[in-house]
PDB file of N, CA and C in Angstrom:
ATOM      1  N   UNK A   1      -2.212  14.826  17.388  1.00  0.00           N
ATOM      2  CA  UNK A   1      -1.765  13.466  17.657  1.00  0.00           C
ATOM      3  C   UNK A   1      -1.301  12.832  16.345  1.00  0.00           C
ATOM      4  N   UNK A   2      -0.117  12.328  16.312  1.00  0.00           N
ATOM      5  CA  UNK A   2       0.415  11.790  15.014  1.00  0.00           C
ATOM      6  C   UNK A   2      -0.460  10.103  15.008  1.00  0.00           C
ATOM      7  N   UNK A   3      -0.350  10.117  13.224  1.00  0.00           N
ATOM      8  CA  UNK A   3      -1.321   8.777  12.851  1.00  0.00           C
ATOM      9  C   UNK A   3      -0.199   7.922  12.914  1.00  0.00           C
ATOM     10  N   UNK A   4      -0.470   6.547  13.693  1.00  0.00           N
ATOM     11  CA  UNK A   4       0.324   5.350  13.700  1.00  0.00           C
ATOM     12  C   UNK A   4       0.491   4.339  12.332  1.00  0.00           C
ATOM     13  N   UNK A   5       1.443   4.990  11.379  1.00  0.00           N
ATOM     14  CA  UNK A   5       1.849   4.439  10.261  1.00  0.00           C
ATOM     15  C   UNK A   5       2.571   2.733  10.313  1.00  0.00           C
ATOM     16  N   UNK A   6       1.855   1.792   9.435  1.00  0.00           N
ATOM     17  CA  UNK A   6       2.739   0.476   9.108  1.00  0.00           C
ATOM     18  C   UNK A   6       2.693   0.458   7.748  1.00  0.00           C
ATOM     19  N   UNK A   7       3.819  -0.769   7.370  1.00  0.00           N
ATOM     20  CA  UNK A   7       4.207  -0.852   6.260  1.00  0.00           C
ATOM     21  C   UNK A   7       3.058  -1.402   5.574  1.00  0.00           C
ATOM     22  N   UNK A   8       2.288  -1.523   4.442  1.00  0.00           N
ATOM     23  CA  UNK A   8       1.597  -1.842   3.424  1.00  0.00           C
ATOM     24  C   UNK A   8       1.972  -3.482   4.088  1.00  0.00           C
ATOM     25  N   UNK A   9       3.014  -4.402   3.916  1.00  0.00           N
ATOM     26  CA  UNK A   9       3.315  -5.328   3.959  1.00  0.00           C
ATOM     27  C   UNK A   9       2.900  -5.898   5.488  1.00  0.00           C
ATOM     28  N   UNK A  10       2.768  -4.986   6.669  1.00  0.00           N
ATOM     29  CA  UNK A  10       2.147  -5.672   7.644  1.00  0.00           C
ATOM     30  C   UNK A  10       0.759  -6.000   7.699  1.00  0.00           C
ATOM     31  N   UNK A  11      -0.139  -5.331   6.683  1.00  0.00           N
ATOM     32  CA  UNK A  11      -1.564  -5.757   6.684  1.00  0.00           C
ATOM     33  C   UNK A  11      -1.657  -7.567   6.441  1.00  0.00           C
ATOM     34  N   UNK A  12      -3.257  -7.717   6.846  1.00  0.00           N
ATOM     35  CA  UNK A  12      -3.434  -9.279   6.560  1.00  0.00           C
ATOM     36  C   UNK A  12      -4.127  -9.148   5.179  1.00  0.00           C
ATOM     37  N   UNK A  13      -4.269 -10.655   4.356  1.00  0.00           N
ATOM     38  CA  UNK A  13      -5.831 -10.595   3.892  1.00  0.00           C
ATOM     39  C   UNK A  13      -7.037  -9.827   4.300  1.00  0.00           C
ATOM     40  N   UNK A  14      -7.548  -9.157   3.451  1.00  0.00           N
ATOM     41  CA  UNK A  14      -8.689  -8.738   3.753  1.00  0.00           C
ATOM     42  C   UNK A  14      -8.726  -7.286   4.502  1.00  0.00           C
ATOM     43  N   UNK A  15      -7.930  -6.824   5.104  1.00  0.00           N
ATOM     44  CA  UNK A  15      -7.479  -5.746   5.914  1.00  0.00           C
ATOM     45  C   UNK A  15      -7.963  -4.515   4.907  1.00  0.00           C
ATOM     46  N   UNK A  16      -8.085  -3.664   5.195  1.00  0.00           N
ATOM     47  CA  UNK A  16      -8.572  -2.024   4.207  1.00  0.00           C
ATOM     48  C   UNK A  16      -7.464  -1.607   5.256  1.00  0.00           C
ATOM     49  N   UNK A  17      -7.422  -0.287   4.441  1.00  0.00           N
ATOM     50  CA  UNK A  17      -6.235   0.741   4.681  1.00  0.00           C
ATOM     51  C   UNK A  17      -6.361   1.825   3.973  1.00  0.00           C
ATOM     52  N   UNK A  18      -5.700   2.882   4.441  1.00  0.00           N
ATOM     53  CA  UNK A  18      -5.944   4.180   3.840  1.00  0.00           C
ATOM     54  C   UNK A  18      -4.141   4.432   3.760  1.00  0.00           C
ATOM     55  N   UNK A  19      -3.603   4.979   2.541  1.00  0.00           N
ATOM     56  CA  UNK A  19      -1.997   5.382   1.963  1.00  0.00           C
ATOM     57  C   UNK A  19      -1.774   6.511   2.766  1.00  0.00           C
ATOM     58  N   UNK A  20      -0.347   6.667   3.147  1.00  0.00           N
ATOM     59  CA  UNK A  20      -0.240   7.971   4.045  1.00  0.00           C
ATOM     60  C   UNK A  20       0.900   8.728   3.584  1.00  0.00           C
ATOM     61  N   UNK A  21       1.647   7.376   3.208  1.00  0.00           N
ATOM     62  CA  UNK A  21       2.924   8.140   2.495  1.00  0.00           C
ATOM     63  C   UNK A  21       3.509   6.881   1.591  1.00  0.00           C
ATOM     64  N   UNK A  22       4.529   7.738   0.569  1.00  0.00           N
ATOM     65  CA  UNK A  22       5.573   6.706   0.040  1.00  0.00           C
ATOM     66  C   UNK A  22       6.763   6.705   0.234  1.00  0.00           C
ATOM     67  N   UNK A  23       7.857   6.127   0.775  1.00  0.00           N
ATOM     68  CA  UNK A  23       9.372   6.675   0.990  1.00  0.00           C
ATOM     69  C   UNK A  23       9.557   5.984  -0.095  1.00  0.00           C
ATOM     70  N   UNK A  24      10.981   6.710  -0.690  1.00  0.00           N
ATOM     71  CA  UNK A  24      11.452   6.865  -1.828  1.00  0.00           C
ATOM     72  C   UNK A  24      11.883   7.354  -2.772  1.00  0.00           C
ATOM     73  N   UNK A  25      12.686   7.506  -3.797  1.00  0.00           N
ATOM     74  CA  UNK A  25      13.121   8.608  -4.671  1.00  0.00           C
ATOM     75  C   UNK A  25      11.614   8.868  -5.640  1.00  0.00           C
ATOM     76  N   UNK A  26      11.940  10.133  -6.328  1.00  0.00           N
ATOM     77  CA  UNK A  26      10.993  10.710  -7.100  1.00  0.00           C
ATOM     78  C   UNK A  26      10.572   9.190  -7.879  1.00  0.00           C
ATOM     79  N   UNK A  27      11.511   8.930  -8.310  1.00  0.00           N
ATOM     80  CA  UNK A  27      10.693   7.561  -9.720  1.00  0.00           C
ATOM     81  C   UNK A  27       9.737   6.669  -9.245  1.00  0.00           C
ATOM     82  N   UNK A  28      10.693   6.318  -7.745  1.00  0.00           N
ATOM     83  CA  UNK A  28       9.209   5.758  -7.306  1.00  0.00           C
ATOM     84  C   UNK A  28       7.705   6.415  -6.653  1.00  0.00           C
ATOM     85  N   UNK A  29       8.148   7.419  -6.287  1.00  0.00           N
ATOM     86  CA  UNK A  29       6.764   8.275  -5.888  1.00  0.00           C
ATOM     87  C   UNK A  29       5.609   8.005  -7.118  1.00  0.00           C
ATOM     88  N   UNK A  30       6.274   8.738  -8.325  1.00  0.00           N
ATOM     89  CA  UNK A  30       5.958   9.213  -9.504  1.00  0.00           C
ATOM     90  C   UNK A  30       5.035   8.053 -10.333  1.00  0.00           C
ATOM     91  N   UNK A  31       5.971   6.555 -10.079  1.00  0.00           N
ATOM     92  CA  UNK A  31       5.257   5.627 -10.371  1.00  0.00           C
ATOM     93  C   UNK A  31       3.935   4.915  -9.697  1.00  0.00           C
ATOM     94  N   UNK A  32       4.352   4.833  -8.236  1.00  0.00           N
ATOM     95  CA  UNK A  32       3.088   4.309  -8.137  1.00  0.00           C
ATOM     96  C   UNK A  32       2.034   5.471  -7.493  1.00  0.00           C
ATOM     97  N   UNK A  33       1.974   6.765  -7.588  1.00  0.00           N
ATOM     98  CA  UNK A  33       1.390   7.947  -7.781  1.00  0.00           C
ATOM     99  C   UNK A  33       0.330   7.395  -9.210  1.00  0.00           C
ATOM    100  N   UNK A  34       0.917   7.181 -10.283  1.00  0.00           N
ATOM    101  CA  UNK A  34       0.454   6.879 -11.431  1.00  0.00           C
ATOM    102  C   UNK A  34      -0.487   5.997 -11.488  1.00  0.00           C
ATOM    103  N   UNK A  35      -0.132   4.522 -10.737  1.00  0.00           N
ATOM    104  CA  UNK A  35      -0.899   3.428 -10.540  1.00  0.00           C
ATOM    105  C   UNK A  35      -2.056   3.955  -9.206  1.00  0.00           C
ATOM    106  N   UNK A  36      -2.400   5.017  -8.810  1.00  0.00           N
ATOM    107  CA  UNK A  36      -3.422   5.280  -8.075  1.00  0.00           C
ATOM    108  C   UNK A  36      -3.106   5.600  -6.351  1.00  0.00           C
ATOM    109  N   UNK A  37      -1.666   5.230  -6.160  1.00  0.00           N
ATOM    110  CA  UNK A  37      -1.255   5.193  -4.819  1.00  0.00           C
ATOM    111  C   UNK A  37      -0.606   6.248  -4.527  1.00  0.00           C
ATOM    112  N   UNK A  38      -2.055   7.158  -3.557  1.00  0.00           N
ATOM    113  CA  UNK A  38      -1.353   8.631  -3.692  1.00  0.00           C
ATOM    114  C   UNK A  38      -2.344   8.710  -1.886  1.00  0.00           C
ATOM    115  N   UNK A  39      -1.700   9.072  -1.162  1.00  0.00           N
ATOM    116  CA  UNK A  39      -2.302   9.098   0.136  1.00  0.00           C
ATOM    117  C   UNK A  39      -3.556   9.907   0.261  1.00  0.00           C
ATOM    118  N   UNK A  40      -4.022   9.099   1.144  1.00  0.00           N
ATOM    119  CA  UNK A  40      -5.488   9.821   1.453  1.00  0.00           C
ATOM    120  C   UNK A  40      -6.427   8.448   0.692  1.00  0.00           C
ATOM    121  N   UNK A  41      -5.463   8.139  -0.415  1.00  0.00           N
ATOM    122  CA  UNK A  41      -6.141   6.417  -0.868  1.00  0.00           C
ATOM    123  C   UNK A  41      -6.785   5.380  -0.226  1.00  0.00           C
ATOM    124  N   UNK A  42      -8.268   4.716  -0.504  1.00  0.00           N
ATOM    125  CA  UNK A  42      -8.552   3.656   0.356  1.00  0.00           C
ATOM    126  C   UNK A  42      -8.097   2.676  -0.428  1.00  0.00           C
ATOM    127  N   UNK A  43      -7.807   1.330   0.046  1.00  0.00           N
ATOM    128  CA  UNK A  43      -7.478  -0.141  -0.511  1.00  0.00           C
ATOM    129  C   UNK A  43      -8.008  -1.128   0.385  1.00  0.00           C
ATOM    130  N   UNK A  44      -7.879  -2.312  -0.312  1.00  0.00           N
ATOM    131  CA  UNK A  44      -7.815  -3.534   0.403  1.00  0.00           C
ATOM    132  C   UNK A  44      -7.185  -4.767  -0.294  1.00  0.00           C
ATOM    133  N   UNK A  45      -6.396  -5.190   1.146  1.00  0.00           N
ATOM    134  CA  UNK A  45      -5.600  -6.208   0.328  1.00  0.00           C
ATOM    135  C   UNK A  45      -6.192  -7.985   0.072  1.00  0.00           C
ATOM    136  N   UNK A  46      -5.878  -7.968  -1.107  1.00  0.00           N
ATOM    137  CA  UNK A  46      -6.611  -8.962  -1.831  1.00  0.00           C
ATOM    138  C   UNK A  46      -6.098 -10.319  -1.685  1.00  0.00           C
ATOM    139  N   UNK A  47      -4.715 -10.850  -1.641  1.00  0.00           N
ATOM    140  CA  UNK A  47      -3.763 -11.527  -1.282  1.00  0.00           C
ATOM    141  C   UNK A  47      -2.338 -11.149  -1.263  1.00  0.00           C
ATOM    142  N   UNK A  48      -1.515 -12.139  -0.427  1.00  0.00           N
ATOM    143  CA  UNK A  48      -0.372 -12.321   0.007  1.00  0.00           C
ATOM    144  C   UNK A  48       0.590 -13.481  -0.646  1.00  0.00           C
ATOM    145  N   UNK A  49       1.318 -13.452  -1.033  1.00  0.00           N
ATOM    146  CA  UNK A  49       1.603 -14.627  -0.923  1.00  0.00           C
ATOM    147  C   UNK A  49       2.959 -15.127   0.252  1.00  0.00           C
ATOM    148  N   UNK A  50       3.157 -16.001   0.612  1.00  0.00           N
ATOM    149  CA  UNK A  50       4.039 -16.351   1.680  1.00  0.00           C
ATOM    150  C   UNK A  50       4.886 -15.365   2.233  1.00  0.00           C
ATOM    151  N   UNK A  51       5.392 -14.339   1.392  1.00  0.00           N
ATOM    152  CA  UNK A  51       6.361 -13.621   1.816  1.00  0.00           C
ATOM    153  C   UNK A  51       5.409 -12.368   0.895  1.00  0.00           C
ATOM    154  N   UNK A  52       5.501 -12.215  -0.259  1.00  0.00           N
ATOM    155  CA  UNK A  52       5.488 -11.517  -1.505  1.00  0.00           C
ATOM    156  C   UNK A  52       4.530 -12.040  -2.618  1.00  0.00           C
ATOM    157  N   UNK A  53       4.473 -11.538  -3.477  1.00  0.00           N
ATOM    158  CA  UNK A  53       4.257 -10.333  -3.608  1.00  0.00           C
ATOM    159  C   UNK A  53       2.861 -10.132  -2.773  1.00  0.00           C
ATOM    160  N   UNK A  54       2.040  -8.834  -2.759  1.00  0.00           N
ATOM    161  CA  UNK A  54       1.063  -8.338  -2.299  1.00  0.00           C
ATOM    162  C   UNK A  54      -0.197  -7.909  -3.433  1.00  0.00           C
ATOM    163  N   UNK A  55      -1.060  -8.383  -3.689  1.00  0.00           N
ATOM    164  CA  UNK A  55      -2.343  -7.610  -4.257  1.00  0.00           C
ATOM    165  C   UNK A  55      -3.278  -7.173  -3.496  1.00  0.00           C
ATOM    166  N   UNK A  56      -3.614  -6.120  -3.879  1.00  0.00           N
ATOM    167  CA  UNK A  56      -4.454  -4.897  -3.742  1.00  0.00           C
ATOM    168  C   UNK A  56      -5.402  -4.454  -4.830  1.00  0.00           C
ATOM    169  N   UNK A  57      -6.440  -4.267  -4.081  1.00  0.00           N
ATOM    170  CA  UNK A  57      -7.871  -3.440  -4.865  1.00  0.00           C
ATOM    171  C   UNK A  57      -7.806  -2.229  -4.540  1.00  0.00           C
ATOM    172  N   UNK A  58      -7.563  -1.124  -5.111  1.00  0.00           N
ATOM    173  CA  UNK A  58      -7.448   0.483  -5.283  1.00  0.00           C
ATOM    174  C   UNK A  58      -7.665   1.149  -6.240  1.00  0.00           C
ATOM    175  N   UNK A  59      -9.160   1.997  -6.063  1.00  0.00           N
ATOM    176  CA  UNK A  59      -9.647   2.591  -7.067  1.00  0.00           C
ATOM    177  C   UNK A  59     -10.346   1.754  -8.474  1.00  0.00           C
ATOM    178  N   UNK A  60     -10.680   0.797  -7.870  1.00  0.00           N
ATOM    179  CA  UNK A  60     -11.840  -0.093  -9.045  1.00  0.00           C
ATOM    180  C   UNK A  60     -10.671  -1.446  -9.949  1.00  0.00           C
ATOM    181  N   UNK A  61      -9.310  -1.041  -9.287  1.00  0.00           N
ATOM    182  CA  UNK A  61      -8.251  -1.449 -10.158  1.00  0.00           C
ATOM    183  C   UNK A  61      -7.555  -2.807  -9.167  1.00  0.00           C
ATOM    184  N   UNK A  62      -7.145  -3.752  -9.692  1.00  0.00           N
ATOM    185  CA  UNK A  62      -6.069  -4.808  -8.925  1.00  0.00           C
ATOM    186  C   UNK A  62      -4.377  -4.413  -9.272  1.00  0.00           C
ATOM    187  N   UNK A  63      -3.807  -4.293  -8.342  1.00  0.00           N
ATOM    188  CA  UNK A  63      -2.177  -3.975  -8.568  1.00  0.00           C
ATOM    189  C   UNK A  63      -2.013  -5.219  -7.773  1.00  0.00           C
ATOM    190  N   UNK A  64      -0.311  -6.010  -8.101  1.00  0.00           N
ATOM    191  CA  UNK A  64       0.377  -6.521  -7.793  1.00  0.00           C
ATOM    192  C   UNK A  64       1.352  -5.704  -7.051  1.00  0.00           C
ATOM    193  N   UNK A  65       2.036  -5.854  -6.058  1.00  0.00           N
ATOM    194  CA  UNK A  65       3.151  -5.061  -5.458  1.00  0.00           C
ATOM    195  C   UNK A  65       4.028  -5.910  -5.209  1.00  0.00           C
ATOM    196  N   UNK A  66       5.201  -5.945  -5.262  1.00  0.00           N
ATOM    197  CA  UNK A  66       6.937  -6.781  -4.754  1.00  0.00           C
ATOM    198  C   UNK A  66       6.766  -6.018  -3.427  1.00  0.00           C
ATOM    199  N   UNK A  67       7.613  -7.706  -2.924  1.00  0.00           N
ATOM    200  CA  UNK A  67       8.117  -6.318  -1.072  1.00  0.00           C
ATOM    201  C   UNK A  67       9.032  -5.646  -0.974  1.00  0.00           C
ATOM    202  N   UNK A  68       9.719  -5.484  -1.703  1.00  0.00           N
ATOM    203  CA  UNK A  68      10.704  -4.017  -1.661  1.00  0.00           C
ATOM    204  C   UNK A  68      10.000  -2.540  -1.966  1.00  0.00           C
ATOM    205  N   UNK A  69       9.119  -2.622  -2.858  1.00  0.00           N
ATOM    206  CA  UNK A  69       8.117  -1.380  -2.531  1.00  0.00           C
ATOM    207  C   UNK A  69       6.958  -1.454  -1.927  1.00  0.00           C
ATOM    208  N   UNK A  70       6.627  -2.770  -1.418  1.00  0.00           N
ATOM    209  CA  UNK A  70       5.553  -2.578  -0.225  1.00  0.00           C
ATOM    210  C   UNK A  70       6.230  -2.263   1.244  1.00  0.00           C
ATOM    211  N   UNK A  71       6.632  -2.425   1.497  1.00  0.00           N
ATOM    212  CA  UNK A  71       7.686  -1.901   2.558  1.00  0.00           C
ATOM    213  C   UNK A  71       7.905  -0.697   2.962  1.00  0.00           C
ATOM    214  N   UNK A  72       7.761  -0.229   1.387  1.00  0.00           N
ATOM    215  CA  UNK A  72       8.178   1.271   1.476  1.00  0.00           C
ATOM    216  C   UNK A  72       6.678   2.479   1.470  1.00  0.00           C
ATOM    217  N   UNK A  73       5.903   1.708   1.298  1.00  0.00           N
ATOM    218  CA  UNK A  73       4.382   2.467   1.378  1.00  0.00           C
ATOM    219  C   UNK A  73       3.792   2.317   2.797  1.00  0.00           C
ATOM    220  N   UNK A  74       3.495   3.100   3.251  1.00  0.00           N
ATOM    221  CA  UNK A  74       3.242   3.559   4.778  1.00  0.00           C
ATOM    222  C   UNK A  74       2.021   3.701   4.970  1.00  0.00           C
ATOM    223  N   UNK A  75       0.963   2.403   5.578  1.00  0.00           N
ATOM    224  CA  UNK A  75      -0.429   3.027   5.605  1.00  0.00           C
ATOM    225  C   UNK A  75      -0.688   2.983   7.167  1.00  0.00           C
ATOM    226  N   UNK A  76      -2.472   3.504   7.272  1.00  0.00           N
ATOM    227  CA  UNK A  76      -2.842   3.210   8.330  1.00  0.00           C
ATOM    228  C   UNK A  76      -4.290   2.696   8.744  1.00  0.00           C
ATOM    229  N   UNK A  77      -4.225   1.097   8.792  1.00  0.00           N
ATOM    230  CA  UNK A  77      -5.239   0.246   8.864  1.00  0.00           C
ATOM    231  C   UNK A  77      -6.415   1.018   9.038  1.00  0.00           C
ATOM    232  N   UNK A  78      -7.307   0.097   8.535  1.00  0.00           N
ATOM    233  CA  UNK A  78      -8.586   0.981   9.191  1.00  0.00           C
ATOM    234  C   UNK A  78      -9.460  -0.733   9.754  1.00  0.00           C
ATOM    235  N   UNK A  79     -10.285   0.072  10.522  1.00  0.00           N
ATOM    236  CA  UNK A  79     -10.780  -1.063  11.796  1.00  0.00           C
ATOM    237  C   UNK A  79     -12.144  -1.709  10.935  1.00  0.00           C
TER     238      UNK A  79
END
């Protein structure tokens, strides 16, 4: 049974999630691979702001994300 993937950017506040994939060219894989976002990853998102950007707690660490590459990171909520 295939896992029902959403964008990073549809989570709420507070939501956990596990990374499943990244679409994108190598640079971006490569980069946020680097910053800890490599599937199989747990997170939770920390805030939103109105549109953009997105923070996240992953791996003991806070990242900021833009929505042009949250968009592009594919998770799948966890309950």
């Amino acid at each position: 049974m295939p896992v029902k993937t959403i964008s990073l950017i549809d989570l709420k506040e507070g939501q956990k999630g596990i990374v499943v994939s990244v679409l994108g060219g190598y640079g971006v894989i490569q980069r946020l691979s680097d910053m800890g976002l490599t599937p199989g990853t747990e997170f939770e998102i920390l805030r939103k702001g109105r549109l953009c950007p997105v923070e996240i707690s992953i791996r003991g660490s806070k990242l900021v994300i833009g929505c042009g590459i949250a968009t592009k990171i594919l998770v799948k909520a966890k309950k």
